[in-house]
Protein backbone atom coordinates (compact mmCIF):
# COMPACT_ATOMS: atom_id res chain seq x y z
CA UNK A 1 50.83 -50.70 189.67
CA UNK A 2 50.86 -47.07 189.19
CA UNK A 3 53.60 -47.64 186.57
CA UNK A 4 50.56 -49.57 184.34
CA UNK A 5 48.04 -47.04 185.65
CA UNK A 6 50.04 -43.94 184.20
CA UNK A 7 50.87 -45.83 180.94
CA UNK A 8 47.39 -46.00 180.23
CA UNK A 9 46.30 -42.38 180.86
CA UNK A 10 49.32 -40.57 179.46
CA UNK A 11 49.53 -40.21 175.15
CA UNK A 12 52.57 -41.17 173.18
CA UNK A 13 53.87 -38.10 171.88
CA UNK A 14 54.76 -39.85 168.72
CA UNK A 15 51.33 -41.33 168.07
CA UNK A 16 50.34 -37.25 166.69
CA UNK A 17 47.61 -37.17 169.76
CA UNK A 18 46.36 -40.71 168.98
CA UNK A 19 45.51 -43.47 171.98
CA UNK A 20 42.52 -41.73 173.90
CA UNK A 21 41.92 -39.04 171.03
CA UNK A 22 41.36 -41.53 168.17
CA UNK A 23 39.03 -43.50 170.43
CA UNK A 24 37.17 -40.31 171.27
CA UNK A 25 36.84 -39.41 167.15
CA UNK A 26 35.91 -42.92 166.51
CA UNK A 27 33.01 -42.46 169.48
CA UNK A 28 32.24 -38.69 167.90
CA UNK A 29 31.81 -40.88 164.57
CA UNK A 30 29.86 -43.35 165.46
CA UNK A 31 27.47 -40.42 167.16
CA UNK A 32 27.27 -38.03 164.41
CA UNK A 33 26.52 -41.01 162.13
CA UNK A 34 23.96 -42.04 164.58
CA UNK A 35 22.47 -38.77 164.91
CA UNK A 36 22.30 -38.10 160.64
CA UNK A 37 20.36 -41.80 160.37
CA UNK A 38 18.26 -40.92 162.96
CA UNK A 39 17.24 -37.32 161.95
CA UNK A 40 17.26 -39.02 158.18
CA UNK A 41 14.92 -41.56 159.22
CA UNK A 42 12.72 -38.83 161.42
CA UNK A 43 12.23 -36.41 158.40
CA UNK A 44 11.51 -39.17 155.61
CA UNK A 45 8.90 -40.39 158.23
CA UNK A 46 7.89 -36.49 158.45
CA UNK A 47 7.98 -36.44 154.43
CA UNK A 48 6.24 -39.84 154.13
CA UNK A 49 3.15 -38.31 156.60
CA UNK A 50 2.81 -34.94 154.86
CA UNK A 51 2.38 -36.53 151.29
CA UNK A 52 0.44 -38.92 153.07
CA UNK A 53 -1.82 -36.34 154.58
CA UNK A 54 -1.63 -33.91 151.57
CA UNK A 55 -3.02 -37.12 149.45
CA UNK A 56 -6.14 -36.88 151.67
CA UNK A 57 -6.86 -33.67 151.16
CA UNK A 58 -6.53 -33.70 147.38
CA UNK A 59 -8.91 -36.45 147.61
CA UNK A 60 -11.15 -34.56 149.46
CA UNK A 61 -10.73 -31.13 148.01
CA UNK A 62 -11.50 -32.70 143.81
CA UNK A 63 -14.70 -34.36 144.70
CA UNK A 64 -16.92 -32.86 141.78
CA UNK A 65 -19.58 -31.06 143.75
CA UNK A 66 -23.30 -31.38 142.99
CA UNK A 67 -24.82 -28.62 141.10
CA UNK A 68 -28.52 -28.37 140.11
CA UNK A 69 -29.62 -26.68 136.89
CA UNK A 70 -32.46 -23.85 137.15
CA UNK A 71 -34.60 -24.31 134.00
CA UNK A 72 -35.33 -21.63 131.80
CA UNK A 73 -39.01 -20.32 132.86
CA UNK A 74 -41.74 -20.69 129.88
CA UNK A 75 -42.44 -17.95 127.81
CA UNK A 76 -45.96 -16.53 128.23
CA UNK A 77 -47.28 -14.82 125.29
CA UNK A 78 -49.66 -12.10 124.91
CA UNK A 79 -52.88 -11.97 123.78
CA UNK A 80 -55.34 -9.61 122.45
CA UNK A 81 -58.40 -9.88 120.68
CA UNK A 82 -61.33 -8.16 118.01
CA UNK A 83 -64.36 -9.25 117.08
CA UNK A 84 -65.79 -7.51 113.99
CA UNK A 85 -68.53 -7.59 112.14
CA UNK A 86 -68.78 -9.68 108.78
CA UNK A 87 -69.96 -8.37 105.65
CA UNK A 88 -72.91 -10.42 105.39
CA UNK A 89 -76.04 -10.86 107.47
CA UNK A 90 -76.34 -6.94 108.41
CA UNK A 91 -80.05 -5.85 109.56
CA UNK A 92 -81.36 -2.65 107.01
CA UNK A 93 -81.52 0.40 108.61
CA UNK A 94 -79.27 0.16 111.68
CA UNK A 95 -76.40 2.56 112.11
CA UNK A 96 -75.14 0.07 115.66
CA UNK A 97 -73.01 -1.62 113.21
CA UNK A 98 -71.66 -1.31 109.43
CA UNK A 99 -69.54 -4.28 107.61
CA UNK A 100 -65.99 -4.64 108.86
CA UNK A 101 -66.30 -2.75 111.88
CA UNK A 102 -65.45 -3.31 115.11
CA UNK A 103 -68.95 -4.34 117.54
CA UNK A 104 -69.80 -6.59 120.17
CA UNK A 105 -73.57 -6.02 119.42
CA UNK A 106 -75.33 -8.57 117.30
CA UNK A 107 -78.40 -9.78 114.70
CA UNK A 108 -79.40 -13.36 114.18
CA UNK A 109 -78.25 -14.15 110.76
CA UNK A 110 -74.90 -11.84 111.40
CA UNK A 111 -71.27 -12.95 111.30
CA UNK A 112 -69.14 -12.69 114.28
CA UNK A 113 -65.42 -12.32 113.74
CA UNK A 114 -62.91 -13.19 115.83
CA UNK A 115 -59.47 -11.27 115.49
CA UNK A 116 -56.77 -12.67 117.23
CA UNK A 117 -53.22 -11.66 117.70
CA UNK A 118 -50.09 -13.41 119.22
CA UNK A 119 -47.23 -12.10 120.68
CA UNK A 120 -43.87 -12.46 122.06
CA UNK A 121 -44.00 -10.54 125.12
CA UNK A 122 -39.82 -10.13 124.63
CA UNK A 123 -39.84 -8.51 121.45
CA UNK A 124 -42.99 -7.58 121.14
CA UNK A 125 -43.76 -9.71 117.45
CA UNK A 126 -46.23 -11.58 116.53
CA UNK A 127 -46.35 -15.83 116.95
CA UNK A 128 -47.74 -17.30 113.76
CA UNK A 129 -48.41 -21.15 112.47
CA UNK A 130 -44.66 -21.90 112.67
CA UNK A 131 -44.43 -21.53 116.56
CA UNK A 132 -48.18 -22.33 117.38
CA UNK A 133 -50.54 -25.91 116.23
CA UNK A 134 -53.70 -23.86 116.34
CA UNK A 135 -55.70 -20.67 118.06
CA UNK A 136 -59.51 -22.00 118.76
CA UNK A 137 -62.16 -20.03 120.61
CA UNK A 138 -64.72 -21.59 122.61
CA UNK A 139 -68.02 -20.20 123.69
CA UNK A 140 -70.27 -20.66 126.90
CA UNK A 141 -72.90 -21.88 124.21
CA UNK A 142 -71.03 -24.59 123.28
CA UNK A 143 -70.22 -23.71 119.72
CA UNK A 144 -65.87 -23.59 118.74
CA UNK A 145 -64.46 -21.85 116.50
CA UNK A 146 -61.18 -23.07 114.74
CA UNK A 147 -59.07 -20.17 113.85
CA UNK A 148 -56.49 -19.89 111.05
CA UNK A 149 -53.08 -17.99 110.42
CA UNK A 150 -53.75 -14.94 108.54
CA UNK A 151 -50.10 -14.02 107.51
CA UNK A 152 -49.98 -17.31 105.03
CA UNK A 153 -53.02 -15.29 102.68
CA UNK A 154 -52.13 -14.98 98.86
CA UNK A 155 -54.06 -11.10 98.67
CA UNK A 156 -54.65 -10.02 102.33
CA UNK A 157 -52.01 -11.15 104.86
CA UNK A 158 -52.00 -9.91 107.91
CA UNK A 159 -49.92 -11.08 111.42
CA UNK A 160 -53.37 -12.22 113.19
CA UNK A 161 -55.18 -15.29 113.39
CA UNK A 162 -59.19 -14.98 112.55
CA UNK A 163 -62.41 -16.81 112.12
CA UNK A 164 -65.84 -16.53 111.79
CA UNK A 165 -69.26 -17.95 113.54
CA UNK A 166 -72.56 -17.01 112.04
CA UNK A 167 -75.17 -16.27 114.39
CA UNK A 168 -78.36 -18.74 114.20
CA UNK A 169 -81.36 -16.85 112.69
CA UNK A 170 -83.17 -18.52 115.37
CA UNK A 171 -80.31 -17.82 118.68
CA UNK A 172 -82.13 -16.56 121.76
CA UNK A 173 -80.80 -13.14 123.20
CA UNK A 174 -78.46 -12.90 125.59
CA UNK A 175 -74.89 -12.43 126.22
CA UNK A 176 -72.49 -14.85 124.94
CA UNK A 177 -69.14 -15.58 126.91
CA UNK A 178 -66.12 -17.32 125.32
CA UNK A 179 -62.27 -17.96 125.97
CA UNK A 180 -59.45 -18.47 123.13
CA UNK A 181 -56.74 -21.27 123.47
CA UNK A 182 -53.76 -21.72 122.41
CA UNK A 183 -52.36 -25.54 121.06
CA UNK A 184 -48.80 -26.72 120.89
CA UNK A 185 -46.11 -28.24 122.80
CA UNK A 186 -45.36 -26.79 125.88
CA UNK A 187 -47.26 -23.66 125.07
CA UNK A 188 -48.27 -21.00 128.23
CA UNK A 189 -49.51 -17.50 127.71
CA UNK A 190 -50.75 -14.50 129.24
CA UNK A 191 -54.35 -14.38 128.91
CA UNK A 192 -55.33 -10.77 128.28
CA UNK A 193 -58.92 -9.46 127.61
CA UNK A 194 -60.01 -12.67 126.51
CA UNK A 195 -60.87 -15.46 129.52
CA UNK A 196 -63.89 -13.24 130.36
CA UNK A 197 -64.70 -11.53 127.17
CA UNK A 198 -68.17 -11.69 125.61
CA UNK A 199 -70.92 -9.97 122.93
CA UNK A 200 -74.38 -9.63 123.11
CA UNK A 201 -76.97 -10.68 120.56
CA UNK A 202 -80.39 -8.67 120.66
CA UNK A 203 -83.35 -9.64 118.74
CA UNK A 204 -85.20 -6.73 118.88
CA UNK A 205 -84.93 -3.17 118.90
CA UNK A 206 -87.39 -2.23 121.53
CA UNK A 207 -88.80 1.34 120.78
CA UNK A 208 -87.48 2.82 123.99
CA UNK A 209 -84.09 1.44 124.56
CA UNK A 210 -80.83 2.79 123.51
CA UNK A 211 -78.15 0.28 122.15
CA UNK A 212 -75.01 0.85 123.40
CA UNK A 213 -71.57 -0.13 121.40
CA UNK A 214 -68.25 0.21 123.10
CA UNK A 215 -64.61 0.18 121.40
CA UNK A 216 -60.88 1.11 122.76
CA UNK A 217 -58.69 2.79 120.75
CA UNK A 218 -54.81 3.01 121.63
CA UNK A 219 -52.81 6.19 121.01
CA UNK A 220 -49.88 7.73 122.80
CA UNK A 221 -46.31 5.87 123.22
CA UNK A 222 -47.12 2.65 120.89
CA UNK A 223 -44.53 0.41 121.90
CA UNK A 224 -43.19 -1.12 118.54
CA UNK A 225 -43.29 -4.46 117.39
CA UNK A 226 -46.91 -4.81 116.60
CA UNK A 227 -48.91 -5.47 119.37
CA UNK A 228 -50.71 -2.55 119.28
CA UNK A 229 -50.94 0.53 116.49
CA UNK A 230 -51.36 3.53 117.10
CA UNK A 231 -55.22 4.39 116.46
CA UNK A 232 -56.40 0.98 116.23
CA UNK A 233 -58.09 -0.83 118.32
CA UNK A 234 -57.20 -2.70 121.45
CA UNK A 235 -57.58 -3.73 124.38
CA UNK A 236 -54.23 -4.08 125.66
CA UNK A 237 -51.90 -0.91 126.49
CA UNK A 238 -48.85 -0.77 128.51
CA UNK A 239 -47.50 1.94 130.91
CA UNK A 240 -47.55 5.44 128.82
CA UNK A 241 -50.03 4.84 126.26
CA UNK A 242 -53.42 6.51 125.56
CA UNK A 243 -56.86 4.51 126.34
CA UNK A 244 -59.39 6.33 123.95
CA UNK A 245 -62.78 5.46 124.58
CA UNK A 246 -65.79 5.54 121.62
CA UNK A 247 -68.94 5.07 122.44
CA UNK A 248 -72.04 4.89 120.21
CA UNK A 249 -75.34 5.14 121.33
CA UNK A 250 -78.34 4.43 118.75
CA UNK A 251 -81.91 5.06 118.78
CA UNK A 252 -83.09 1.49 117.74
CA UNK A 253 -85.90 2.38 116.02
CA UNK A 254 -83.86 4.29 113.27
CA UNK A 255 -80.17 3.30 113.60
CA UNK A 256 -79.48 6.52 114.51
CA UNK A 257 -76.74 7.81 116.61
CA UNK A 258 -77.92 9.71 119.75
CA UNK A 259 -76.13 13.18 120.45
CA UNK A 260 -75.94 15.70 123.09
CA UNK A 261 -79.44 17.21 121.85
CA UNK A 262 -80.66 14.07 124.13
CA UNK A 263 -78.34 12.63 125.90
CA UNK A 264 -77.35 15.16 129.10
CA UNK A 265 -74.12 12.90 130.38
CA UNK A 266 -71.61 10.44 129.46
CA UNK A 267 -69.07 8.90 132.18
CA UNK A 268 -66.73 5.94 132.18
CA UNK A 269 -66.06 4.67 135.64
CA UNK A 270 -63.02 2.31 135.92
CA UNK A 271 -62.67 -0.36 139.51
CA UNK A 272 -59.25 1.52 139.54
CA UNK A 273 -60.91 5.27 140.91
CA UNK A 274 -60.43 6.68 137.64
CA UNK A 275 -63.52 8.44 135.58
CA UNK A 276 -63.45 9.87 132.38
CA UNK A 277 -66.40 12.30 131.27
CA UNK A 278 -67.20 11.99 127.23
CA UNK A 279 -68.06 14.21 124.90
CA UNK A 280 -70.37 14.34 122.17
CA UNK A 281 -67.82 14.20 118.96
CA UNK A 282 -70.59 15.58 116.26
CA UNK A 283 -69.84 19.01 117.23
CA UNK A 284 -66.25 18.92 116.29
CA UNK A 285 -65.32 20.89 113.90
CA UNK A 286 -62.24 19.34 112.12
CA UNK A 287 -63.10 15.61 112.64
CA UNK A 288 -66.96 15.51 113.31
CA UNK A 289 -67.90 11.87 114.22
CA UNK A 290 -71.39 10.60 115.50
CA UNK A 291 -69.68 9.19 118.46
CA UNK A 292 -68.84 10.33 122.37
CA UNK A 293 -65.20 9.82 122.85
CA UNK A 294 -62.82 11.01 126.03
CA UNK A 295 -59.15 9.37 126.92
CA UNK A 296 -57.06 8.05 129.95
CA UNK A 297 -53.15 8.40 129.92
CA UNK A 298 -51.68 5.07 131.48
CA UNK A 299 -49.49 6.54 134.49
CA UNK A 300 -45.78 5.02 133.47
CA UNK A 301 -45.61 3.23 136.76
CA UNK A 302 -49.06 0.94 136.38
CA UNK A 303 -48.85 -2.53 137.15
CA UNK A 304 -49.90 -4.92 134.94
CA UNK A 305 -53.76 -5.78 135.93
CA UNK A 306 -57.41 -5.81 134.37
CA UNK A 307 -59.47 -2.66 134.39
CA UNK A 308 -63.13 -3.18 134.66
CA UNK A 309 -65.16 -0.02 133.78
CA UNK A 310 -69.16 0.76 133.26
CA UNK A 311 -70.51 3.23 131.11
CA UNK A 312 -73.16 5.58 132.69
CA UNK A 313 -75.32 7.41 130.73
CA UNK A 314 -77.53 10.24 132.35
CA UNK A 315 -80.41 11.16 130.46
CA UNK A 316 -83.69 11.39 132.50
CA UNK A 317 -86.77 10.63 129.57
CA UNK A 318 -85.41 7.78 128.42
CA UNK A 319 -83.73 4.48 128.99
CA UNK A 320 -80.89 2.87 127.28
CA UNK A 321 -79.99 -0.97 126.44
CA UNK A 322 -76.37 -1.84 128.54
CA UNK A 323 -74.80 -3.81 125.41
CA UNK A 324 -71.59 -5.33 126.70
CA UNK A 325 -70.98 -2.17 128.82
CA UNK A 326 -71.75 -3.20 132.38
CA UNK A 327 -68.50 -4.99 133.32
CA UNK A 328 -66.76 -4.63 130.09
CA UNK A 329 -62.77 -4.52 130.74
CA UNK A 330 -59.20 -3.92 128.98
CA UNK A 331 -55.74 -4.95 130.47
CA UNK A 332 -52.63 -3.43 131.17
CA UNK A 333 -49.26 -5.27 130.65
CA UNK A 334 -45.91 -4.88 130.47
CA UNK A 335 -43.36 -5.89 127.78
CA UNK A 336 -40.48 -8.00 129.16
């Protein structure tokens, strides 16, 4: 018995370590093969769940997200407005108005004319017939008044559009208000000095009332690009530029202009706290004019508004027709 038992547990020396040590490399085999298949199968699993997993976030991570467009606000264009007197229908003998000049005083049988001018608020140019359908102004009264594009005239052309309404020799007096509109496609605008501006027709000169005309001038730093010029008339300025205020007052009995002899004071007073004292420009003596002017510098940092000013007039033996003066108003704007 122990014979068999020592047999098995003792090596042949001839067998070069073999009997128990082959059977314990063919176990060590079989492990290490084991152990390879299963760490193989562990990291393809491993590999198989990350691609898996990175998949799902791809998908999740390329979804297109949803964007809204912001559309491009509308242009608003600037306005600004004349109205002159025609060259036909003038009353004899009164100096309140003269052909082609600027007034918002009128006769029955005169012609009202409207001056209108366009603008790009960007660039400061003006928007003609190509860009616009039509300008029409349209009065309290009633009455329209379809104006046309001035730069397509032959002789005269000019980057405005105009148009004319001839006063009813039998109109009552009063004060007429009107608006100006603009037609085309998707059209919006600034509407400066014109949804409340208005003129006055008068019927009679009564013997002891002044008439009173009233015009802006601008000066200063014109911006360029034509909505203003420099010493023409406006009603619109921007930050930096000159108002220049001329004022006629006539004796309606003779059409003449009224001067310091008579009148003691002249003061613009603006809603803003701003007044402006005249002065009687007949005593000047390099550029005499029968009119009272005086001037307000825009301060560079104004904000675009209206301005609403009266004219007062002090002169204690007589009294004075308010033509168009009482709430008469320009606007400040800025240039984008």
């Amino acid at each position: 018995m122990s014979n068999d038992n020592s047999d098995r547990d003792t090596a042949d020396p001839t067998d070069g370590g073999g009997g128990t040590s082959t059977v314990l490399r063919s176990r060590s085999a079989a492990t290490r093969r084991k152990f390879l298949a299963t760490n193989a199968a562990v990291w393809t699993s491993a590999v198989v769940a990350g691609c898996s997993s990175q998949g799902q976030q791809e998908d999740e991570t390329t979804e297109a997200p949803t964007t809204t467009e912001t559309p491009e606000p509308t242009k608003n264009y600037v306005l600004s407005e004349d109205l002159i007197a025609g060259s036909e229908g003038l009353p004899k003998d009164a100096g309140l108005v003269s052909a082609c000049a600027p007034t918002r005083t009128f006769m029955p049988g005169m012609h009202a004319v409207f001056k209108v001018g366009v603008y790009d608020p960007e660039t400061g140019e003006s928007v003609g017939n190509d860009t616009i359908d039509g300008v029409t102004v349209k009065m309290d009264n009633g009455v329209t008044v379809d104006l046309t594009w001035a730069g397509d005239d032959e002789e005269h052309p000019h980057p405005y559009w105009n148009g004319s309404w001839t006063i009813p020799e039998d109109a009552d007096p009063g004060t007429i208000k009107y608006s100006v509109e603009l037609t085309g496609e998707n059209i919006e605008y600034q509407n400066v000095e014109v949804a409340a501006d208005e003129f006055s027709i008068i019927d009679d000169f009564h013997p002891k009332n002044y008439v009173v005309t009233d015009e802006l001038v601008a000066s200063g730093a014109v911006p360029e690009g034509g909505l203003v010029s420099s010493c023409g008339t406006s009603r619109t300025f921007v930050p930096g530029m000159t108002v220049v205020f001329d004022v006629g007052v006539y004796d309606p009995a003779t059409g003449e202009p009224v001067s310091n002899e008579t009148i003691d004071e002249m003061v613009v007073e603006m809603d803003n706290g701003v007044t402006v004292e005249l002065q009687w420009a007949g005593d000047d003596e390099e550029h005499p004019a029968p009119i009272w002017g005086g001037s307000w510098d825009v301060p560079e940092d104004a904000e675009p508004t209206d301005v609403t000013y009266t004219i007062n007039i002090t002169d204690e033996e007589n009294n004075y027709r308010d033509v168009n003066v009482e709430e008469n108003t320009f606007s400040i704007v800025t240039l984008e």
